[in-house]
Protein backbone atom coordinates (compact mmCIF):
# COMPACT_ATOMS: atom_id res chain seq x y z
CA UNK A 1 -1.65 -41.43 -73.75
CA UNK A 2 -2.10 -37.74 -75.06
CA UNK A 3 -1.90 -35.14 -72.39
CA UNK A 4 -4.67 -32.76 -72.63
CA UNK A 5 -2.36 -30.09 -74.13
CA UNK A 6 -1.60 -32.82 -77.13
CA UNK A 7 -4.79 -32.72 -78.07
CA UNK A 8 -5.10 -28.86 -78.02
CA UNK A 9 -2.38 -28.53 -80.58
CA UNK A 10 -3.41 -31.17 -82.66
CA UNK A 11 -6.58 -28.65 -83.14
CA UNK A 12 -4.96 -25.52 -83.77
CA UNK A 13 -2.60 -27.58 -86.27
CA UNK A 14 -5.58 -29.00 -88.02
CA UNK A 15 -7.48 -25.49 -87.82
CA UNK A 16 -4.58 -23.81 -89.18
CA UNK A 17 -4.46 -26.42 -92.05
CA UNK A 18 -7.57 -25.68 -93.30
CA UNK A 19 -7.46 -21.87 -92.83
CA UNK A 20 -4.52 -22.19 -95.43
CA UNK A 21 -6.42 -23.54 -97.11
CA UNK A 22 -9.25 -21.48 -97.27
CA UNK A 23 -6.60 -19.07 -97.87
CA UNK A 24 -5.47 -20.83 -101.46
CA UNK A 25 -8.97 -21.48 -102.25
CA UNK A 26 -10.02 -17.81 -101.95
CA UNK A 27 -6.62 -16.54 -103.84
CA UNK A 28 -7.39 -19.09 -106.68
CA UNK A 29 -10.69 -17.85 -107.16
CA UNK A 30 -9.49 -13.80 -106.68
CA UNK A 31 -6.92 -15.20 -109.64
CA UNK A 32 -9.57 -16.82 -111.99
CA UNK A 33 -11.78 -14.04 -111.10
CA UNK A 34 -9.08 -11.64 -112.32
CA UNK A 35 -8.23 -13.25 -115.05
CA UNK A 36 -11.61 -13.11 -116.38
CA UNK A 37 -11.73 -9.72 -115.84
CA UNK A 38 -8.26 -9.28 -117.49
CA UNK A 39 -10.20 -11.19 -120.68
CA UNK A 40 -13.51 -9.69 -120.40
CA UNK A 41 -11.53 -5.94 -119.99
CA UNK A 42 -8.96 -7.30 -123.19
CA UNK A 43 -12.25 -8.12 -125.49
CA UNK A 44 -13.80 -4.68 -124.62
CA UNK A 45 -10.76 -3.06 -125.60
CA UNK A 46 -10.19 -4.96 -128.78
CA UNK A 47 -14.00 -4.54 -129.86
CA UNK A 48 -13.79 -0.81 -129.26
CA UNK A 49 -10.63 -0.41 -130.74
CA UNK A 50 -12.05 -2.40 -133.69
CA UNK A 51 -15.08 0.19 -133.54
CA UNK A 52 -12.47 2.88 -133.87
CA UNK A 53 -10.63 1.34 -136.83
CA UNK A 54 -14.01 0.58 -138.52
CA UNK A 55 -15.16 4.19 -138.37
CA UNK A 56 -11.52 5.00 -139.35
CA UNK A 57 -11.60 3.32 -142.67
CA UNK A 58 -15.17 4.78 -142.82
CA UNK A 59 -13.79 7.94 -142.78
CA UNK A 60 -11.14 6.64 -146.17
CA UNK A 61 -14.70 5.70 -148.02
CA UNK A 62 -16.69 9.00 -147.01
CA UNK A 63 -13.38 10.80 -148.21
CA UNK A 64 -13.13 9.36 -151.68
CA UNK A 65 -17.09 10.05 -152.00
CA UNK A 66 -16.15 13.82 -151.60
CA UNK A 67 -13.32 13.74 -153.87
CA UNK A 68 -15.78 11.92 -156.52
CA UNK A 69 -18.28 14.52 -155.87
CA UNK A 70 -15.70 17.62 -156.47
CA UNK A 71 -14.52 15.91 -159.44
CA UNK A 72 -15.19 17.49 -162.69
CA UNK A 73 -17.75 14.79 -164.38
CA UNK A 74 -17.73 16.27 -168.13
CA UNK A 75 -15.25 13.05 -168.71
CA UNK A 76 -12.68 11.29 -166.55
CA UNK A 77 -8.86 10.40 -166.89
CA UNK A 78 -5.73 9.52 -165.26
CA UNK A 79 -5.10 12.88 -164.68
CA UNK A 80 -8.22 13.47 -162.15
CA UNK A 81 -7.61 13.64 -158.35
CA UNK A 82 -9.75 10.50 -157.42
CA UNK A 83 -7.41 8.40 -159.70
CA UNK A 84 -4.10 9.54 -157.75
CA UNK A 85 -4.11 11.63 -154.70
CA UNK A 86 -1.61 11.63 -152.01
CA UNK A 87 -2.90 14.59 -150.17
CA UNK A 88 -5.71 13.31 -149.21
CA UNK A 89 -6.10 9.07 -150.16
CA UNK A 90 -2.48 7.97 -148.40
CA UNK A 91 -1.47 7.87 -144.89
CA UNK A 92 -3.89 10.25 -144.17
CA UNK A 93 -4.24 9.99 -139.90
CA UNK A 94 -7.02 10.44 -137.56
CA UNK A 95 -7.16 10.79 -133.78
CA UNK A 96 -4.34 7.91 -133.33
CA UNK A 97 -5.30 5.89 -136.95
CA UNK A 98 -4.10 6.34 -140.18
CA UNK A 99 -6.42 5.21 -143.57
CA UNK A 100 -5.49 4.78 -147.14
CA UNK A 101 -8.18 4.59 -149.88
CA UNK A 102 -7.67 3.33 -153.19
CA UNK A 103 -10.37 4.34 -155.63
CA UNK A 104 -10.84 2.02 -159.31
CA UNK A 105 -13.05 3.28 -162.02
CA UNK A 106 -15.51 0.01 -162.86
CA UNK A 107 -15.94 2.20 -166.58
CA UNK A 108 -12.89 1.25 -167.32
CA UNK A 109 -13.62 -2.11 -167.42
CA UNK A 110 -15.37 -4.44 -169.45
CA UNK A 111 -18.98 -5.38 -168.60
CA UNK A 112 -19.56 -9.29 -168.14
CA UNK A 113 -23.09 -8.44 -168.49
CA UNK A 114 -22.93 -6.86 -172.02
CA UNK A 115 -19.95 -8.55 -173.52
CA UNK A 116 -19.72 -10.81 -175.83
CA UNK A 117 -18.35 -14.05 -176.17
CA UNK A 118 -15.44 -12.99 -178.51
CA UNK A 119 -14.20 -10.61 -175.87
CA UNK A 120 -14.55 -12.31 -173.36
CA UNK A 121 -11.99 -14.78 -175.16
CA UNK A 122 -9.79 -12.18 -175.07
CA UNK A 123 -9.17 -12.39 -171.65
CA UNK A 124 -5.73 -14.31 -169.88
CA UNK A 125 -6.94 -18.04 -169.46
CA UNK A 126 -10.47 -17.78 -170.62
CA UNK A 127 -11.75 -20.95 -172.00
CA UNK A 128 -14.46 -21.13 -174.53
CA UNK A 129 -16.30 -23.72 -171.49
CA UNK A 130 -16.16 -20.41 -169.22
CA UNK A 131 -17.41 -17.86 -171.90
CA UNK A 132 -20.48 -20.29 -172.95
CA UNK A 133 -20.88 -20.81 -168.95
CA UNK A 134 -20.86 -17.05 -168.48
CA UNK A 135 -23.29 -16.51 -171.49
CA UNK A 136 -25.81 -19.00 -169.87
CA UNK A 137 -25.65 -17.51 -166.97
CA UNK A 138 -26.42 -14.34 -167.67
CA UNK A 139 -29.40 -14.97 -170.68
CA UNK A 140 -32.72 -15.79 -169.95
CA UNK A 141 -33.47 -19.15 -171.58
CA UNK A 142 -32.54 -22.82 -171.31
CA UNK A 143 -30.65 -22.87 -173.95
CA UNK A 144 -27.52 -24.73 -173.22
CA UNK A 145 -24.20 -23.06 -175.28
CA UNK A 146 -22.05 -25.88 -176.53
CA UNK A 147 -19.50 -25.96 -173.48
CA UNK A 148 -22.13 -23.44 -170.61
CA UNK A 149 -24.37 -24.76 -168.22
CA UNK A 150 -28.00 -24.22 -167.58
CA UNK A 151 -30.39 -24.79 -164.39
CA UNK A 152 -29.88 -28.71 -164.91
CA UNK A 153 -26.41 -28.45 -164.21
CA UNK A 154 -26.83 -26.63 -161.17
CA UNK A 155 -29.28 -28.08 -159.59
CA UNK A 156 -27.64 -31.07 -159.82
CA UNK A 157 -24.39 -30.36 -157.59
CA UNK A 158 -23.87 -31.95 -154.46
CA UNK A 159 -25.34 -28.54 -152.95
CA UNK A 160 -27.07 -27.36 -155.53
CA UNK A 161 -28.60 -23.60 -156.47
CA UNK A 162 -30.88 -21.89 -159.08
CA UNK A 163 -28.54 -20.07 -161.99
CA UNK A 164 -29.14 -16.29 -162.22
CA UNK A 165 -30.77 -16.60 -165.83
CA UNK A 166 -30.15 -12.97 -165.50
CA UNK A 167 -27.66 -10.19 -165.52
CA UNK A 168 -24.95 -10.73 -163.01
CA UNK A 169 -25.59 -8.43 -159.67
CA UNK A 170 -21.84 -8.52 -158.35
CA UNK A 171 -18.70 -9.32 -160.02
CA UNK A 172 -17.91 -12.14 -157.05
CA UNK A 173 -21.42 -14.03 -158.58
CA UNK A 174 -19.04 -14.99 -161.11
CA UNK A 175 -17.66 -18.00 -158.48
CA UNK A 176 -20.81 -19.46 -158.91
CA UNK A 177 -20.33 -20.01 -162.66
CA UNK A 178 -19.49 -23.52 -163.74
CA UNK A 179 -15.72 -24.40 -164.25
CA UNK A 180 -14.90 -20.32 -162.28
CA UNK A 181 -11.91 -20.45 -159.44
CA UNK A 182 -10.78 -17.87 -157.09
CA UNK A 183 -7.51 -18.16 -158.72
CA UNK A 184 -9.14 -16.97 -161.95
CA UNK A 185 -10.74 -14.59 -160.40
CA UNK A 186 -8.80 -12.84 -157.95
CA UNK A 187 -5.46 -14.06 -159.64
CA UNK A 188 -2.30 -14.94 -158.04
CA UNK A 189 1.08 -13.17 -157.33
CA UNK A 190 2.13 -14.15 -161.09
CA UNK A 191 -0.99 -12.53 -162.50
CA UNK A 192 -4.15 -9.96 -162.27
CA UNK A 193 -7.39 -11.99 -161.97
CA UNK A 194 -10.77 -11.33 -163.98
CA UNK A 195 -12.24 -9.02 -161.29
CA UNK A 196 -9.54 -6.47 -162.31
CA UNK A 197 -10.86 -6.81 -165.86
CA UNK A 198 -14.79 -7.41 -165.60
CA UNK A 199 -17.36 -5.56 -164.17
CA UNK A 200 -21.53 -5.59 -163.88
CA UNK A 201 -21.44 -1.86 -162.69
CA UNK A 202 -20.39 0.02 -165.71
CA UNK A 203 -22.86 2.55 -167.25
CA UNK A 204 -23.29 6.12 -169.14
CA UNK A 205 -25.81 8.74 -168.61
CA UNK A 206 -27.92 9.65 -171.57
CA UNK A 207 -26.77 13.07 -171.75
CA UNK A 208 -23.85 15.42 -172.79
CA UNK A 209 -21.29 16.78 -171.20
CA UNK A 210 -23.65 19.81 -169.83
CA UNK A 211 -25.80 17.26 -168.83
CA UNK A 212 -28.58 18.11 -171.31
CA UNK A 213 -30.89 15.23 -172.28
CA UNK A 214 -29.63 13.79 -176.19
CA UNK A 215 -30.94 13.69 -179.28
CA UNK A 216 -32.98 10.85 -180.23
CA UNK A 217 -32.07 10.53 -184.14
CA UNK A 218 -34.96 7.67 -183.92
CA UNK A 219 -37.33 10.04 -183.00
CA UNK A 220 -36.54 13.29 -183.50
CA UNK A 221 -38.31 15.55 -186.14
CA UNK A 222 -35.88 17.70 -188.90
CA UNK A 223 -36.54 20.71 -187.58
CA UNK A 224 -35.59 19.49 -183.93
CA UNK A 225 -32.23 17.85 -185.25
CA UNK A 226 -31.28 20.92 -187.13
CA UNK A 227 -31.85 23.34 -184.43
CA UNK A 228 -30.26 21.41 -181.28
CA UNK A 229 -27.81 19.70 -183.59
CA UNK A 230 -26.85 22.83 -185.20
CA UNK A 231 -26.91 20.90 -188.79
CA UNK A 232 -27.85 21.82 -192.14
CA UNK A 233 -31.51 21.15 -193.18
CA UNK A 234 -30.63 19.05 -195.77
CA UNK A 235 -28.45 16.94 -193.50
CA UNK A 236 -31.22 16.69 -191.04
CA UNK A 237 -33.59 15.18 -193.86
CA UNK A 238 -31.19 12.75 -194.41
CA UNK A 239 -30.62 11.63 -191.15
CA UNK A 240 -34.48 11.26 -190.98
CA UNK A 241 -34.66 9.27 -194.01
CA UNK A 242 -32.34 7.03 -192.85
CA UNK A 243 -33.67 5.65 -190.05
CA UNK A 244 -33.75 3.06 -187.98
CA UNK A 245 -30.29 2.75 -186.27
CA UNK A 246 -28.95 0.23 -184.58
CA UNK A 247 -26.07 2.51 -183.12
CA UNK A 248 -25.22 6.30 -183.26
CA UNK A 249 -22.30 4.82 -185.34
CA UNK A 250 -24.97 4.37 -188.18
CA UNK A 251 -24.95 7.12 -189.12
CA UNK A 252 -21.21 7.68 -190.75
CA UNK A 253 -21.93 5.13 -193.68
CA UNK A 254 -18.62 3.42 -195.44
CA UNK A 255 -18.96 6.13 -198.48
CA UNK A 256 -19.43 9.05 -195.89
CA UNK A 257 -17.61 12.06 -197.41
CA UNK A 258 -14.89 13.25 -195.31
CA UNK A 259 -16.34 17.03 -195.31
CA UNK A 260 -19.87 18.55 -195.90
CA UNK A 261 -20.68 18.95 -199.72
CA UNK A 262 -21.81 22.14 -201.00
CA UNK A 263 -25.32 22.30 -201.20
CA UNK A 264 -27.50 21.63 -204.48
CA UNK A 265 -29.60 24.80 -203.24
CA UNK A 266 -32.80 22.42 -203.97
CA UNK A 267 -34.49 22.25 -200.45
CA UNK A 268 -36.01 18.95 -200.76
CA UNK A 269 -33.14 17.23 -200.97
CA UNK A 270 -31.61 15.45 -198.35
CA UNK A 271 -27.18 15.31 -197.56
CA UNK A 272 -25.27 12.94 -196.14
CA UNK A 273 -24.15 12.96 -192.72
CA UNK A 274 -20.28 13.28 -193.44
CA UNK A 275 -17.35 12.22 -191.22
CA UNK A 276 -16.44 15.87 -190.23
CA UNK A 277 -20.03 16.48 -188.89
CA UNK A 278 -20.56 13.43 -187.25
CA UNK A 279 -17.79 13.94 -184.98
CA UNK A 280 -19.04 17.44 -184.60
CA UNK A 281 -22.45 15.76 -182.99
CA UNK A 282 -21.78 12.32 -181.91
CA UNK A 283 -21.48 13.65 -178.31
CA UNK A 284 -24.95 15.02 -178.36
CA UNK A 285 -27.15 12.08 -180.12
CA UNK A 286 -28.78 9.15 -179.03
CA UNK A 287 -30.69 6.21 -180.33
CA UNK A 288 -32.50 5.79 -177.26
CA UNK A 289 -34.60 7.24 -174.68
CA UNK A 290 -33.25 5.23 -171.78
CA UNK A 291 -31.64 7.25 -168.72
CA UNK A 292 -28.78 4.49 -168.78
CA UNK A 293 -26.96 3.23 -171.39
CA UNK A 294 -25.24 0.08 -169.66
CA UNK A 295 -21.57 -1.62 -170.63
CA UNK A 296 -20.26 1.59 -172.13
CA UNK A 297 -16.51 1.29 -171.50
CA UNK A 298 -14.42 4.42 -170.83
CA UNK A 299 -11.38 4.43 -173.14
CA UNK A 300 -9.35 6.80 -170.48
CA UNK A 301 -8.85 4.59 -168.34
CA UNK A 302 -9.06 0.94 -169.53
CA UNK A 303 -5.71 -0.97 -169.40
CA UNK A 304 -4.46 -2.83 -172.86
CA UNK A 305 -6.05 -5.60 -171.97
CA UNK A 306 -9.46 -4.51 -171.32
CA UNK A 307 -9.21 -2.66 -174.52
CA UNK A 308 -7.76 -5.54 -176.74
CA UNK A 309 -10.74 -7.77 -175.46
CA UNK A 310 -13.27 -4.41 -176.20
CA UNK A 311 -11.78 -4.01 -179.92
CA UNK A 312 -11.37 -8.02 -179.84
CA UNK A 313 -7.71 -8.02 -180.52
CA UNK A 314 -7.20 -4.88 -182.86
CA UNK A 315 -3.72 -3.81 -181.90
CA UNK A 316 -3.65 -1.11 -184.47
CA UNK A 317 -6.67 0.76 -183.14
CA UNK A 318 -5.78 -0.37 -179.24
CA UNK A 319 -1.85 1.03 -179.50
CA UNK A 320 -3.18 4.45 -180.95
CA UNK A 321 -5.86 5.05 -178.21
CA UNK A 322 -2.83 4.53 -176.02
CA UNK A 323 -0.35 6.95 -177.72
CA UNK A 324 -3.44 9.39 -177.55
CA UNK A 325 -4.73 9.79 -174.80
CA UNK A 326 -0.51 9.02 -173.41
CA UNK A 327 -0.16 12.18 -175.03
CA UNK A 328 -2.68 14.39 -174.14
CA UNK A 329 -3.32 16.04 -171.22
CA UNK A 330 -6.94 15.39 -170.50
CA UNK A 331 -6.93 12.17 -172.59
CA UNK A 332 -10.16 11.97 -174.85
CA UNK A 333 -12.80 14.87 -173.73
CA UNK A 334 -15.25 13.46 -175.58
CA UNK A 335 -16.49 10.91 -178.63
CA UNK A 336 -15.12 13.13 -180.58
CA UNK A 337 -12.28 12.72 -179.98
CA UNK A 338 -12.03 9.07 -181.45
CA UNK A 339 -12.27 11.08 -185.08
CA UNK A 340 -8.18 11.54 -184.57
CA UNK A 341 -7.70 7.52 -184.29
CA UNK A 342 -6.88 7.35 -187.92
CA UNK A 343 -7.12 2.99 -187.22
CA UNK A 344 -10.87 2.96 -186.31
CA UNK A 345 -12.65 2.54 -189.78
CA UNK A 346 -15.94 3.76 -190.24
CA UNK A 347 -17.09 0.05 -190.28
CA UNK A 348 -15.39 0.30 -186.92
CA UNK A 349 -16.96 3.26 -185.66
CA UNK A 350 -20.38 1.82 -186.37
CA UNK A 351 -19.63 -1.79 -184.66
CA UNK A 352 -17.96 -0.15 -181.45
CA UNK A 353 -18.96 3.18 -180.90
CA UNK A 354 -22.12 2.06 -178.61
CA UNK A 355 -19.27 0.18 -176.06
CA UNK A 356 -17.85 3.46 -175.77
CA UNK A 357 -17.78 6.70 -173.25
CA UNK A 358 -15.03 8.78 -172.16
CA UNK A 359 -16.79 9.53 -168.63
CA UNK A 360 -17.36 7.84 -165.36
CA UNK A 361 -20.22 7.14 -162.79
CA UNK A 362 -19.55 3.91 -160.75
CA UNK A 363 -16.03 3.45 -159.13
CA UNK A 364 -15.12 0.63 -156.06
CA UNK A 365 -13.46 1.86 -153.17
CA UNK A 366 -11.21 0.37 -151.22
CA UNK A 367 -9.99 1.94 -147.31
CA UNK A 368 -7.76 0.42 -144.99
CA UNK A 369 -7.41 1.79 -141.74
CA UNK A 370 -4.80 0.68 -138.88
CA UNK A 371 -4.91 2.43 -135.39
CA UNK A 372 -1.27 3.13 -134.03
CA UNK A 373 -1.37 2.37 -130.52
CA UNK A 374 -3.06 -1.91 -130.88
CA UNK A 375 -1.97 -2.21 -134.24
CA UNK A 376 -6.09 -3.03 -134.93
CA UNK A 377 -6.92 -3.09 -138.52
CA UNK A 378 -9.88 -2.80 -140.57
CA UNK A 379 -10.74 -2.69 -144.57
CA UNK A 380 -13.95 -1.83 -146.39
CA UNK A 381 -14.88 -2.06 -150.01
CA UNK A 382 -17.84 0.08 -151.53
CA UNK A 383 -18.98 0.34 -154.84
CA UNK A 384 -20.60 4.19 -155.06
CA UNK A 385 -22.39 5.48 -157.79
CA UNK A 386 -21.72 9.17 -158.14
CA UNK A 387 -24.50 9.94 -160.66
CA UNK A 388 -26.95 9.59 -158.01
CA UNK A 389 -27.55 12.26 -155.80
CA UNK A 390 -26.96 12.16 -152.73
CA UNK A 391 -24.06 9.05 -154.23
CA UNK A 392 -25.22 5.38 -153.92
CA UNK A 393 -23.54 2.65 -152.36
CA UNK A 394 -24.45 0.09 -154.60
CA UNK A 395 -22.75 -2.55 -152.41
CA UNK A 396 -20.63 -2.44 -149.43
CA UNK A 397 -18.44 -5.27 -147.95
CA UNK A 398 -16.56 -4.86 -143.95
CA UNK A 399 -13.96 -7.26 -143.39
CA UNK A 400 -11.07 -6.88 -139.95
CA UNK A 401 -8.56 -8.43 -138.90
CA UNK A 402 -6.57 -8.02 -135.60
């Protein structure tokens, strides 16, 4: 039998069981509680120090926007500050982050939504299935091109969509294009893809360098072309006659004269626009009375191959605008410029001339921000159009990583 003071110990040993283990029970839940708060604490800190890198690389876009701004717009080279600038695009830090901003000029470029199929061809591993794809894309009709794809096509896929049928709104639409790959577009290590190449941003403003409105040579009236033109009247009756044109470049016909003729003194007659004069106005006339003139491609900053797909494989002409603008310091200031590229033709001039600009408006810009002390990084990409005022974002993607 248990003595009385058996049983007595048997209780405290039983209540001292189960106060231990009250004891674990409460520290386990202190430890999952604290853990929780260790995670909920860790995600506040990561989502505000992805805040901070966000508004960081923010910072890289607003930067390049100023930059853009400052920049002299009369025309735009490799020798402007938003094309290279260390001071104030690389490394540049901010309260415990650091952003770089790359800025690429979508003028110099070729623009899917203007080219044509034979430049397009011109382009590393285009197919003639992806040109007549792109083509159908783009147009407005049914039609189907010989290797494209219309609404039918589409519609049909295991998820299908509706094609565009219009022009393309961002370059990445191009991935919805029949036979298109990311590898095609965005390249590989071996190569540059298509989006390095192609654009749907590109376009001119319909005015000079001073930013004075052309001159219609559709429209205008003699006395109006010989006064803001600063021409002869003669030459100004001419151009009249000798209307409609298809391109500013219609205007320097193949038997154009290489200088102005002396005059016959009889002031009804008319003169032919010459070569020397039409260099001396192409930067101030116009054969339209649009305030855009879309797909113009700016010759100061295309690479080779954008340019051998713009002059559709015309090495001769391509290699000079090289050496040129390789050798001067601005590049080409202007259309006129083009009159020293002794390979363009005057056939040439009137066939290309109208794909043509030697300034900028719409560039992408790319910031990357990482903060020092979590390593947290972010990167934007904007596509600003400078010729708006205050600038445009014209589209704007955020993507972060960790």
């Amino acid at each position: 039998m248990f003595s009385l003071s058996d049983n007595l110990f048997k209780r405290s040993g039983l209540a001292l069981i189960a106060v231990l283990w009250i004891v674990v029970l409460i520290t386990i839940i202190v430890t999952v509680i604290a853990k929780a708060s260790m995670i909920d604490t860790r995600i506040t800190l990561v989502s505000a120090e992805q805040v901070r890198a966000n508004w960081a690389c923010r910072a890289g876009i607003e930067t390049a926007i100023a930059v853009l701004n400052d920049d002299d717009k009369e025309y735009d080279g490799y020798a402007d500050l938003w094309y290279e600038n260390p001071i104030d695009f690389n490394d540049i830090e901010l309260d415990q982050s650091f952003f770089t901003v790359k800025v690429i000029d979508e003028a110099g470029k070729l623009n899917i939504n203007t080219a044509t199929k034979k430049q397009l061809l011109v382009l590393p591993y285009m197919t003639d299935e992806i040109a007549d794809s792109i083509l159908d894309w783009r147009d407005g009709n049914d039609n189907i091109r010989p290797g494209g794809a219309e609404a039918g096509f589409y519609l049909n896929l295991q998820n299908g969509y509706q094609i565009r049928n219009g022009n393309f709104k961002t370059i990445r639409e191009l991935l919805r294009v029949k036979d298109m790959t990311e590898e095609l577009l965005y390249g590989s290590s071996d190569y540059y893809g298509w989006v390095d190449y192609l654009t749907c941003y590109s376009y001119d403003t319909n005015s000079d360098a001073t930013g004075t409105a052309k001159v219609d040579i559709n429209s205008a009236n003699e006395r109006d072309l010989s006064t803001n033109l600063e021409i002869s009247p003669a030459q100004a009756k001419w151009i009249v006659e000798n209307r409609s044109y298809n391109s500013v470049g219609d205007l320097l016909k193949n038997n154009a004269p290489t200088e102005p003729r002396p005059s016959s003194g009889r002031g009804n007659q008319s003169q032919q626009i010459d070569r020397q004069t039409f260099f001396e106005i192409v930067d101030k006339v116009t054969i339209a009375s649009t305030d855009k003139m879309f797909g113009r491609v700016n010759i100061n900053t295309a690479s080779k191959v954008v340019l051998m797909a713009l002059f559709e494989e015309n090495e001769d002409v391509v290699n000079e605008i090289i050496t040129f603008r390789g050798g001067a310091a601005a590049g080409f200031i202007g259309l006129s410029d083009i009159g020293d590229i002794k390979s363009l033709s005057n056939s040439d001039i009137r066939k290309y001339l109208n794909m043509l600009t030697v300034r900028s408006g719409v560039f992408t810009v790319r910031s990357h921000a990482l903060l020092t002390a979590t390593e947290a990084v972010s990167s934007i990409e904007a596509v600003v159009d400078r010729n708006q005022s205050p600038v445009e974002i014209i589209y704007y993607h955020s993507g972060a990583n960790n």
